[in-house]
C-alpha atoms as a PDB file:
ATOM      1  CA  UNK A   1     162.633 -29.396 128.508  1.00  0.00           C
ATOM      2  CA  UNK A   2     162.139 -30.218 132.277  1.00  0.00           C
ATOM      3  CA  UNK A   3     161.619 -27.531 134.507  1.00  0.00           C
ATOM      4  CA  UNK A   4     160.952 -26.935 138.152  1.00  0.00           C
ATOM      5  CA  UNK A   5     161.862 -25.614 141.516  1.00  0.00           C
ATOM      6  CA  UNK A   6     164.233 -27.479 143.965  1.00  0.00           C
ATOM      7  CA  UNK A   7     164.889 -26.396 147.190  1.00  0.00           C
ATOM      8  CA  UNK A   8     168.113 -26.830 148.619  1.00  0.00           C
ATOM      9  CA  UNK A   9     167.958 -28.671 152.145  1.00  0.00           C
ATOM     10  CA  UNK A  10     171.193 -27.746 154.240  1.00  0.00           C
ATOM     11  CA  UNK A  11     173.713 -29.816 156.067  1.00  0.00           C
ATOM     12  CA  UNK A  12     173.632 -29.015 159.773  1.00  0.00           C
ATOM     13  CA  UNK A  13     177.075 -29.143 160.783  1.00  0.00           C
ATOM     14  CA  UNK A  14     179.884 -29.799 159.390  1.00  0.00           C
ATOM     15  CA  UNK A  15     183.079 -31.234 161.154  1.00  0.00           C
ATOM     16  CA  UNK A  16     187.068 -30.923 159.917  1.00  0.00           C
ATOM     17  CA  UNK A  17     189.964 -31.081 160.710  1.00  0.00           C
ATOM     18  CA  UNK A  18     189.598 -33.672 163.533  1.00  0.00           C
ATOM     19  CA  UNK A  19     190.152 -37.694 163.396  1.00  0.00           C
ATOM     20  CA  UNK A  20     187.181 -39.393 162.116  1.00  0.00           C
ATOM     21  CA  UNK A  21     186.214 -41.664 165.084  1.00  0.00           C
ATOM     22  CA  UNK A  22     186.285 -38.735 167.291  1.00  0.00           C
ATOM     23  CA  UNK A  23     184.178 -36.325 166.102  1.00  0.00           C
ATOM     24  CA  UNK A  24     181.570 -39.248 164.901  1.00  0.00           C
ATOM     25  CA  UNK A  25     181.775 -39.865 168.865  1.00  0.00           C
ATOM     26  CA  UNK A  26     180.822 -36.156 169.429  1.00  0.00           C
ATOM     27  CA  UNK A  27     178.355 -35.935 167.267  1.00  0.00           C
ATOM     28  CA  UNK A  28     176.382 -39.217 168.351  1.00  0.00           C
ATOM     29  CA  UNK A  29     176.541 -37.945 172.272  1.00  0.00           C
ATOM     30  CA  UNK A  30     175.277 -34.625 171.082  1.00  0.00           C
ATOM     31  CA  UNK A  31     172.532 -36.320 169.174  1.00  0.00           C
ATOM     32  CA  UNK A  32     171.735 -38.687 172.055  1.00  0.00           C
ATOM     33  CA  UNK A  33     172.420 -41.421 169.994  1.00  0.00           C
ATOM     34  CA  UNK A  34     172.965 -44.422 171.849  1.00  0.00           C
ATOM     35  CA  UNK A  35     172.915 -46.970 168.741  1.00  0.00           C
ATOM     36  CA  UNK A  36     175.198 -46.138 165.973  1.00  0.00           C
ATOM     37  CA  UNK A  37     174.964 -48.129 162.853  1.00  0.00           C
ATOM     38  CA  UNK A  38     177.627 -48.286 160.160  1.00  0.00           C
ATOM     39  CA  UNK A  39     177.357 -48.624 157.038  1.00  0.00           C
ATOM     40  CA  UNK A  40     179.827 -49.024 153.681  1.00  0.00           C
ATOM     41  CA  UNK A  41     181.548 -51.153 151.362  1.00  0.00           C
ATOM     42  CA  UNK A  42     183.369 -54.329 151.870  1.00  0.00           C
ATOM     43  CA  UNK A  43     186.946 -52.425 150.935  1.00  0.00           C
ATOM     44  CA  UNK A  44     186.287 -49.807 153.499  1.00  0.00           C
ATOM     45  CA  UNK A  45     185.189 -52.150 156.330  1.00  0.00           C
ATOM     46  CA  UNK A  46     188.315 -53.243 155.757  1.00  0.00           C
ATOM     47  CA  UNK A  47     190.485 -50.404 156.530  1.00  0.00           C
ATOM     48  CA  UNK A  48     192.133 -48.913 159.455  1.00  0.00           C
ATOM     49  CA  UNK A  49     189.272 -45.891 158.895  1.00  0.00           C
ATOM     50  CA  UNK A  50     186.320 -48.103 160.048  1.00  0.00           C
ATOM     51  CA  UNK A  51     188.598 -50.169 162.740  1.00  0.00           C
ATOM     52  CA  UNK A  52     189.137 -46.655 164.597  1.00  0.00           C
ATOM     53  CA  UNK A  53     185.754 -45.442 164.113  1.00  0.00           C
ATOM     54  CA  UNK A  54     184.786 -48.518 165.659  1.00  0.00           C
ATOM     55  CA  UNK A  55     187.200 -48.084 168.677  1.00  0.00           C
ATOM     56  CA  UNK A  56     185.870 -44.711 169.203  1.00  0.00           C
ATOM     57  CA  UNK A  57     182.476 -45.534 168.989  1.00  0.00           C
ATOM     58  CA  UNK A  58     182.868 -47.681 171.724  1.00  0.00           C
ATOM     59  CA  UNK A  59     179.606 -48.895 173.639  1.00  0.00           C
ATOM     60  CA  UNK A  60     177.622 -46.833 170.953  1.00  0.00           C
ATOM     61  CA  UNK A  61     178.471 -49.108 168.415  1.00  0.00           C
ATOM     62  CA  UNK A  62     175.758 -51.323 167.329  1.00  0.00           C
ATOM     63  CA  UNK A  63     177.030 -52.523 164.387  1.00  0.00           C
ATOM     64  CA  UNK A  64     178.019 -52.247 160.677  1.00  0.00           C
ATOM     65  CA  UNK A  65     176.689 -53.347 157.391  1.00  0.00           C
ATOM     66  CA  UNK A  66     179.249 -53.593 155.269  1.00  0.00           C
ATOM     67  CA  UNK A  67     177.510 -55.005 151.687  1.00  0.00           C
ATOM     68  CA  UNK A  68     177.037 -51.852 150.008  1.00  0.00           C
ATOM     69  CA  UNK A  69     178.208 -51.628 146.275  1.00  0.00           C
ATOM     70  CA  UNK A  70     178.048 -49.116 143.540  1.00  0.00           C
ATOM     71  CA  UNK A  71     175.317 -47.466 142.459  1.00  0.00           C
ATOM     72  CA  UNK A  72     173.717 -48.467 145.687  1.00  0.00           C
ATOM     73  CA  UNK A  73     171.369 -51.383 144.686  1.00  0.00           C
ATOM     74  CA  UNK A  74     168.147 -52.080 145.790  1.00  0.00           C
ATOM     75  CA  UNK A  75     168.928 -55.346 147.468  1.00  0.00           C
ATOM     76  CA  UNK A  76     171.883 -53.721 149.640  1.00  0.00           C
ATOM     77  CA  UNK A  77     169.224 -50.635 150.484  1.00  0.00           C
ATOM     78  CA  UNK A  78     167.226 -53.342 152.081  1.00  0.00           C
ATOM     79  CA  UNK A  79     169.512 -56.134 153.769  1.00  0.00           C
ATOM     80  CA  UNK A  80     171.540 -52.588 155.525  1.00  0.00           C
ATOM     81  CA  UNK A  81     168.473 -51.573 156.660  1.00  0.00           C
ATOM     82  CA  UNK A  82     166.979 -54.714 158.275  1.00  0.00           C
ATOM     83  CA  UNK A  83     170.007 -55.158 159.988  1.00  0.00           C
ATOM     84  CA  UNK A  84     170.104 -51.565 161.142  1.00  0.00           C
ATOM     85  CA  UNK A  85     166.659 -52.941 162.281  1.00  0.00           C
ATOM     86  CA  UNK A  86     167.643 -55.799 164.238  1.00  0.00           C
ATOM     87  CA  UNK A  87     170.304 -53.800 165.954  1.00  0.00           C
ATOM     88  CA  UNK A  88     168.005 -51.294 167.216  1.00  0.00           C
ATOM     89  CA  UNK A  89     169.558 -48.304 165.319  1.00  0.00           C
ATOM     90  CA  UNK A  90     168.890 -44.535 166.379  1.00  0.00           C
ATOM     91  CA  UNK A  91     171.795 -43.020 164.072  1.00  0.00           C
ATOM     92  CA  UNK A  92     172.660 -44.620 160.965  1.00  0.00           C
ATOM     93  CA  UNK A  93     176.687 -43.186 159.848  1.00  0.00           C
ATOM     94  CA  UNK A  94     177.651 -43.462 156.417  1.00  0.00           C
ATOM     95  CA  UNK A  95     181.446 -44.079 156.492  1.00  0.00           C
ATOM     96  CA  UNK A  96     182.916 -43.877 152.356  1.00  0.00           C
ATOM     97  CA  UNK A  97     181.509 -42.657 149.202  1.00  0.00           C
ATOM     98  CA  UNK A  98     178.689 -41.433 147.300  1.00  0.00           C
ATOM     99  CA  UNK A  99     177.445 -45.413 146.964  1.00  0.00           C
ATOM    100  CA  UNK A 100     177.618 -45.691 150.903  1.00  0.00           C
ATOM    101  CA  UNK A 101     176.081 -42.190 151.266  1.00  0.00           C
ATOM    102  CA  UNK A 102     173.280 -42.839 148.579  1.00  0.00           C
ATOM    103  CA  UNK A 103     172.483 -46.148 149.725  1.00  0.00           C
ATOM    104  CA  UNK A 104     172.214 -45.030 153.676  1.00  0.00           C
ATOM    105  CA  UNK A 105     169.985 -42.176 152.531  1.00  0.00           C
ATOM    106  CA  UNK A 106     167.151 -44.468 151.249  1.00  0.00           C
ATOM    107  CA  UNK A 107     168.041 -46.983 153.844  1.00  0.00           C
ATOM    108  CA  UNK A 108     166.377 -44.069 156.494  1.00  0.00           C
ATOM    109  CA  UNK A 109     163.559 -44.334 153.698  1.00  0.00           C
ATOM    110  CA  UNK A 110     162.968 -47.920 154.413  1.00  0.00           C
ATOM    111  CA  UNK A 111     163.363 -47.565 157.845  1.00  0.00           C
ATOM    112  CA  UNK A 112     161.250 -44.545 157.840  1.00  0.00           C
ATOM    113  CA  UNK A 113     158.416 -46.100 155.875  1.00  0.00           C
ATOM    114  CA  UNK A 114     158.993 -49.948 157.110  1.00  0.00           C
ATOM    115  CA  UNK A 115     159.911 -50.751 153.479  1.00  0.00           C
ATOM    116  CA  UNK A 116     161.199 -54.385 153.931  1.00  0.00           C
ATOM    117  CA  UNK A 117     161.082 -55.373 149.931  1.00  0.00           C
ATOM    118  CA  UNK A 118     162.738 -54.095 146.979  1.00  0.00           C
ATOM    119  CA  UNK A 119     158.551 -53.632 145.876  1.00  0.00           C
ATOM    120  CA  UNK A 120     158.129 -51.405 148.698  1.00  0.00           C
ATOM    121  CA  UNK A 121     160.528 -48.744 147.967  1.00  0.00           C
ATOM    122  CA  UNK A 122     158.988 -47.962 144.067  1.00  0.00           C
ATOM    123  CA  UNK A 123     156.770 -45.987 146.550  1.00  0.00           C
ATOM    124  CA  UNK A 124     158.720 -43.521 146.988  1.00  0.00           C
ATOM    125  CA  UNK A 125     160.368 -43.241 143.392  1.00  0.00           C
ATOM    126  CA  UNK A 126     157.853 -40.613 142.893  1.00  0.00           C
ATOM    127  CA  UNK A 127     158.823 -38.994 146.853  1.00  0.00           C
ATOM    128  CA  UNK A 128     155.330 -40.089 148.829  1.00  0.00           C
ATOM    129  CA  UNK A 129     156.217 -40.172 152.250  1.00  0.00           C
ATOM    130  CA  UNK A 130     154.612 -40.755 155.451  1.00  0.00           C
ATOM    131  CA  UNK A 131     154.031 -37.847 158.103  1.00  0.00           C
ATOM    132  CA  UNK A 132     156.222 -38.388 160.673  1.00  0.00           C
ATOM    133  CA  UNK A 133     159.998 -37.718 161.188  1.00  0.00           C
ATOM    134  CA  UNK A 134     163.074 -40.157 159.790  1.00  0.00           C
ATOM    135  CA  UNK A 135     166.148 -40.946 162.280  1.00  0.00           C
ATOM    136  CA  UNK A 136     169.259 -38.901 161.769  1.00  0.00           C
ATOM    137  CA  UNK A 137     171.998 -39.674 159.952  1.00  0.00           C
ATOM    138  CA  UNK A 138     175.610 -38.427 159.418  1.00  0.00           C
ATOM    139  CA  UNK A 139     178.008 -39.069 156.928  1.00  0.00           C
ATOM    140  CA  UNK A 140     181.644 -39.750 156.483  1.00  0.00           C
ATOM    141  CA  UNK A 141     183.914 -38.989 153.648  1.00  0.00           C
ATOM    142  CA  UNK A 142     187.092 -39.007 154.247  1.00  0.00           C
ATOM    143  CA  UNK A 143     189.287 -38.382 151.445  1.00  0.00           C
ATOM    144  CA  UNK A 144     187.928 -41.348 149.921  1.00  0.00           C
ATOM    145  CA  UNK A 145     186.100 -39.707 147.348  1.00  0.00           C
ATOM    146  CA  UNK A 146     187.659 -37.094 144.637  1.00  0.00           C
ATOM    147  CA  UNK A 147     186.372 -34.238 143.126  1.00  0.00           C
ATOM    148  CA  UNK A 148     183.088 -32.732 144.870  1.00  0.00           C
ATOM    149  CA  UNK A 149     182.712 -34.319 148.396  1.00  0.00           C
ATOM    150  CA  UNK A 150     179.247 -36.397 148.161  1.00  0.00           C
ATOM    151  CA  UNK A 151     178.317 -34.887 151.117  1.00  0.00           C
ATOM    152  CA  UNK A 152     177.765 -31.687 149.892  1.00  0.00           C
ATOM    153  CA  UNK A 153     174.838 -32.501 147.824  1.00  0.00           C
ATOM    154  CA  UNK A 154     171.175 -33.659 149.511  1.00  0.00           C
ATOM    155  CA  UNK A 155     170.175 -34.189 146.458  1.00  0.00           C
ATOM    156  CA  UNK A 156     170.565 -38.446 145.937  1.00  0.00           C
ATOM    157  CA  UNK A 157     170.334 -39.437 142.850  1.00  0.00           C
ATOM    158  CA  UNK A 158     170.260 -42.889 143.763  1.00  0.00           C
ATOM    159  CA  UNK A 159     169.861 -46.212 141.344  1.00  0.00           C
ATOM    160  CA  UNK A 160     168.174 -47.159 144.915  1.00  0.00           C
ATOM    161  CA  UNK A 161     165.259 -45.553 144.115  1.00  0.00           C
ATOM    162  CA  UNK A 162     165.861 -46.021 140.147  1.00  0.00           C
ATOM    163  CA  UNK A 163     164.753 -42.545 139.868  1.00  0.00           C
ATOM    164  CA  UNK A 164     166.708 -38.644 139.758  1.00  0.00           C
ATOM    165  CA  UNK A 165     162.925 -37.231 140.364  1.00  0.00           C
ATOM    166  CA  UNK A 166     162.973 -38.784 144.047  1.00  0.00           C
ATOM    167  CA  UNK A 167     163.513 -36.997 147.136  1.00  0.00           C
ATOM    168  CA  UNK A 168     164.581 -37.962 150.464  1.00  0.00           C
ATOM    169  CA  UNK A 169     163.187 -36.424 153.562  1.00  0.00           C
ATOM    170  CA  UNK A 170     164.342 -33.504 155.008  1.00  0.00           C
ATOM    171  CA  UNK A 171     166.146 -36.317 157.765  1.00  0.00           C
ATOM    172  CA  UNK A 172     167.581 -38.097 155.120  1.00  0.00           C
ATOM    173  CA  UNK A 173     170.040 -34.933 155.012  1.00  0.00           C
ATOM    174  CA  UNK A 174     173.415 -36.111 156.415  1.00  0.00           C
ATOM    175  CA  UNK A 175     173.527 -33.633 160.095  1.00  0.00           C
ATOM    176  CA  UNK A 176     177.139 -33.883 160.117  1.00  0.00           C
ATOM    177  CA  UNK A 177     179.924 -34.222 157.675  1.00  0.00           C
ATOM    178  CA  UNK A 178     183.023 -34.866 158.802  1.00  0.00           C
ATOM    179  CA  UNK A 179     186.353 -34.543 156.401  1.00  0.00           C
END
């Protein structure tokens, strides 16, 4: 029988009842975020959802990676997260489901730890972090998930790290959820 103690890490804020792209605008200025990074899925960057966020973003936006699939694979952990490199990310936004939100999770991991292989990452299957402090991230889920909103839980269990026992940061905790 496994046992243990886990210690819930709380969402800072969470945002409803306002349009997407505007309160992700909000929340960046009141961050001080001046690079926003999206990422998702290729049948989200697709929608009207990410086109608006985009829009609203405006000279925040730094760009999007849009290659996540499910279960949030390794190789999509890494290729989002060089990219959020080049672009000179300071707020990474998850904008879709619990594959999106996993993914961008460990993708502050790599960032965090300068993980730039798939090898680099089984680091942290067993949650061995470096001192220091991750960048911020928020997440979107806009009715795009059903049942419990993914943003709810801090807890990723994530085929990124191909491991339930991992643990992401205390950063790695979505500050804002909007609905």
């Amino acid at each position: 029988m496994l046992n243990g103690i886990h210690g819930h890490q709380d969402i800072e804020r969470v945002v409803y009842g306002k349009p997407a792209g505007p309160a992700l605008r909000a929340e960046a200025e009141r961050l001080g975020a001046k690079r926003v990074f999206v990422t998702t899925s290729k049948s989200v960057a697709q929608s009207a959802l990410l086109a608006d966020i985009v829009r609203d973003l405006g000279d925040r936006y730094a760009g999007v990676y849009s290659g996540i699939t499910a279960h949030s694979p390794r190789p999509c952990v890494i290729e989002g997260a060089k990219l959020a490199r080049e672009a000179g990310a300071d707020l990474l936004v998850a904008v879709g489901g619990g594959s999106a939100i996993d993914a961008t999770k460990v993708m502050l991991i790599a960032l965090w730890q300068n993980a730039t292989s798939i090898e680099d990452l089984d680091l942290y299957r067993a949650g061995r972090p470096k001192e220091g402090a991750a960048p911020p991230a928020a997440a979107i889920s806009p009715r795009l998930t059903s049942g419990r909103p993914n943003w709810a839980s801090s807890w990723a269990t994530t085929r990124s790290l191909a491991s339930a026992s991992s643990v992401p940061p205390p950063s790695a905790v979505p500050l804002t959820a909007a609905r």
